[in-house]
C-alpha atoms as a PDB file:
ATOM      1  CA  UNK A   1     104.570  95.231  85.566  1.00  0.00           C
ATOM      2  CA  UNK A   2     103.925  91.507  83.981  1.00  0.00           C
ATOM      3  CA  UNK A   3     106.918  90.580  86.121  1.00  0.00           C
ATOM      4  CA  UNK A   4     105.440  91.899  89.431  1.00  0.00           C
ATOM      5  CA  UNK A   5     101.770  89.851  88.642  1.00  0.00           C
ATOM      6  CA  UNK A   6     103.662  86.440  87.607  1.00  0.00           C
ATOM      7  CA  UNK A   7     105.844  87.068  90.917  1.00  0.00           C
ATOM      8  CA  UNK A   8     102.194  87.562  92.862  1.00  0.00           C
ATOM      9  CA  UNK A   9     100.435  84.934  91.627  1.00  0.00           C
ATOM     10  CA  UNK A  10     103.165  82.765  91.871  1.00  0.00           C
ATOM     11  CA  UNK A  11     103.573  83.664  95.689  1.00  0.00           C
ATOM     12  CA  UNK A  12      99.796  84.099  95.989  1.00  0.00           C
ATOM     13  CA  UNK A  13      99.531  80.014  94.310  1.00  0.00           C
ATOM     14  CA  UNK A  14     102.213  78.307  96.544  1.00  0.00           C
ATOM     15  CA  UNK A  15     100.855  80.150  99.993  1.00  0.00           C
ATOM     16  CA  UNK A  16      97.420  79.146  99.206  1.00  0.00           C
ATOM     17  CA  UNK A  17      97.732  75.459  98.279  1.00  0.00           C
ATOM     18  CA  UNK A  18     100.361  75.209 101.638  1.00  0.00           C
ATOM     19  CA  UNK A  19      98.580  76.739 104.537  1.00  0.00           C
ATOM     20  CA  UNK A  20      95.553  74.501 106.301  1.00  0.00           C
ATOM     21  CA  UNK A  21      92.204  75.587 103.968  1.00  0.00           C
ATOM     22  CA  UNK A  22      89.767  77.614 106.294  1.00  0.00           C
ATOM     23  CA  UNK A  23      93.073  78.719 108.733  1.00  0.00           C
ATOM     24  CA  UNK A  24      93.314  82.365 110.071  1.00  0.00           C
ATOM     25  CA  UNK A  25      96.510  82.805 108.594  1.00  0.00           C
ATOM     26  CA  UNK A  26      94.907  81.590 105.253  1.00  0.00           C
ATOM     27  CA  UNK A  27      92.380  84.157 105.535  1.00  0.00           C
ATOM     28  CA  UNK A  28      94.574  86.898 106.668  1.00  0.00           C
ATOM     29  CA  UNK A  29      96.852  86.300 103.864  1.00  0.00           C
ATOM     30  CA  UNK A  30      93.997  86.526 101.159  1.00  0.00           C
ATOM     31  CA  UNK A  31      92.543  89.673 102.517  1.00  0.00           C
ATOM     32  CA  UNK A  32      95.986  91.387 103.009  1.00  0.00           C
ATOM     33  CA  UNK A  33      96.740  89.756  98.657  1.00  0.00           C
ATOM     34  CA  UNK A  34      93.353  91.555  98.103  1.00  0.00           C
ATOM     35  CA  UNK A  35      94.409  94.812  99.334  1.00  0.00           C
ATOM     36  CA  UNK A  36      97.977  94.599  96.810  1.00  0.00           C
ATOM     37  CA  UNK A  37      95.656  93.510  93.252  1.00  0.00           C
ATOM     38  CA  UNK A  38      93.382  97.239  93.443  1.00  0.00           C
ATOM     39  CA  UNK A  39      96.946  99.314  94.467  1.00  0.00           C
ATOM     40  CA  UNK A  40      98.853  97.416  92.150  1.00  0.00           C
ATOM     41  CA  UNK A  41      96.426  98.166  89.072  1.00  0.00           C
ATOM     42  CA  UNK A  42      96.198 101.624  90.409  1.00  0.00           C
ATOM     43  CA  UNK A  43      99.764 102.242  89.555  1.00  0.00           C
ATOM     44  CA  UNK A  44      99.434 100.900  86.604  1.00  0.00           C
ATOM     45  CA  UNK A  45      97.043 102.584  85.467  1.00  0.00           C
ATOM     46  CA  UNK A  46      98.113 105.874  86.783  1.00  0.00           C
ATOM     47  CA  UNK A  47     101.580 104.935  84.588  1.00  0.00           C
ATOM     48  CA  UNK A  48      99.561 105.186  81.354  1.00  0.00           C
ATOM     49  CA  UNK A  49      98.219 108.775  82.900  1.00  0.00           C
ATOM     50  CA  UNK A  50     101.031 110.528  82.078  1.00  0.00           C
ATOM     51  CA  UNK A  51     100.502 110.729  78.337  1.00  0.00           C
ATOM     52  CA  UNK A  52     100.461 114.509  76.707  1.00  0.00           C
ATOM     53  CA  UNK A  53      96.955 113.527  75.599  1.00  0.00           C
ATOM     54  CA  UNK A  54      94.356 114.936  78.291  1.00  0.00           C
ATOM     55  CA  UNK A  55      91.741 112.973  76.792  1.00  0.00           C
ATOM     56  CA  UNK A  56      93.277 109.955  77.451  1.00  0.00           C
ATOM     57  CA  UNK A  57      94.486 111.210  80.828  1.00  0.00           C
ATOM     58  CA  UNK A  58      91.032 112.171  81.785  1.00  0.00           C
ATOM     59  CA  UNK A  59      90.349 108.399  81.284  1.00  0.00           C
ATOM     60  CA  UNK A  60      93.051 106.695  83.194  1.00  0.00           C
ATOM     61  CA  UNK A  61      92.321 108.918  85.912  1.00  0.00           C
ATOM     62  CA  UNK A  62      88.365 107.476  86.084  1.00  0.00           C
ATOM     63  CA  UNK A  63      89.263 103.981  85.919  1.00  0.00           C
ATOM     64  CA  UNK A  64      92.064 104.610  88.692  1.00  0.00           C
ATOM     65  CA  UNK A  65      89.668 106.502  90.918  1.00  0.00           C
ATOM     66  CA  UNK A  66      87.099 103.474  90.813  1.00  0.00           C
ATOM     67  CA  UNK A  67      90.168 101.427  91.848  1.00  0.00           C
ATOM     68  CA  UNK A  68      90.807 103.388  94.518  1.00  0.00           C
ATOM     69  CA  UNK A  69      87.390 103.196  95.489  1.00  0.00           C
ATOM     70  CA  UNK A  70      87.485  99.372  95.499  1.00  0.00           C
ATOM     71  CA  UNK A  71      90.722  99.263  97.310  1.00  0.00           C
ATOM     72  CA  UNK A  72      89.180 101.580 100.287  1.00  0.00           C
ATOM     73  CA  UNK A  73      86.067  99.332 100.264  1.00  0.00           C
ATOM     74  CA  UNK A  74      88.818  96.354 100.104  1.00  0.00           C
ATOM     75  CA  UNK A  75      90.881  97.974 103.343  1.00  0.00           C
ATOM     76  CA  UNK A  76      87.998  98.532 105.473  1.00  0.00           C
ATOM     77  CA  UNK A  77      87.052  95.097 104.831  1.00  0.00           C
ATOM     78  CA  UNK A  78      90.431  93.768 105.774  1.00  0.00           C
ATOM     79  CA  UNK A  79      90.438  95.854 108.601  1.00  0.00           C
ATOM     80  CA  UNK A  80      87.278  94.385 109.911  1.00  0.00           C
ATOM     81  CA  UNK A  81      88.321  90.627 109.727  1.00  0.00           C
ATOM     82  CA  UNK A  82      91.673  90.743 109.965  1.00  0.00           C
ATOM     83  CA  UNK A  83      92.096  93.294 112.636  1.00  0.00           C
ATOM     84  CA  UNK A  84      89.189  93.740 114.762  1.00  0.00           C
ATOM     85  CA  UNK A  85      88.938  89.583 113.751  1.00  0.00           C
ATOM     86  CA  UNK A  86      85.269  89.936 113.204  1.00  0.00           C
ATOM     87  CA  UNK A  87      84.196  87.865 109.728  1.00  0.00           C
ATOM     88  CA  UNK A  88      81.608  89.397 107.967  1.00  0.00           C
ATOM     89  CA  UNK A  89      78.071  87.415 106.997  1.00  0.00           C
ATOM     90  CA  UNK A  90      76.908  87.295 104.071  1.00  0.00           C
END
């Protein structure tokens, strides 16, 4: 799992200091990296679910439902810029 997040930021480093700051392809590439970080920690953290423990279960489970929440909010945001290529105001 360390591997996989060295290999991402690495990747995530050399794309983002290459492509033209402010660039669609930029901006598509950071939402689509923002969509991998909450499904990435949700199978890690769904790894240290499978303990005999329930207890601890129980509490993996939590913390990898609120990252699923966080990726869903995280895909329909992607969706929404990248797809329907509508940028959202704050």
């Amino acid at each position: 799992m360390v591997g996989t997040w060295i290999f991402i930021l690495v990747i995530y480093s050399a794309v983002s200091l290459s492509l033209k700051r402010g660039s669609e392809p930029l901006n598509t590439f950071g939402n689509l990296m923002q969509c991998l970080v909450p499904l990435l920690a949700n199978a890690g953290l769904l790894l240290n679910a499978g303990t005999p423990h329930w207890r601890r279960n129980l509490f993996w489970m939590l913390i990898a439902m609120s990252c699923t929440l966080w990726m869903i909010g995280q895909f329909q945001w992607t969706y929404h810029e990248v797809y329907l290529h509508k940028p959202f105001l704050i």
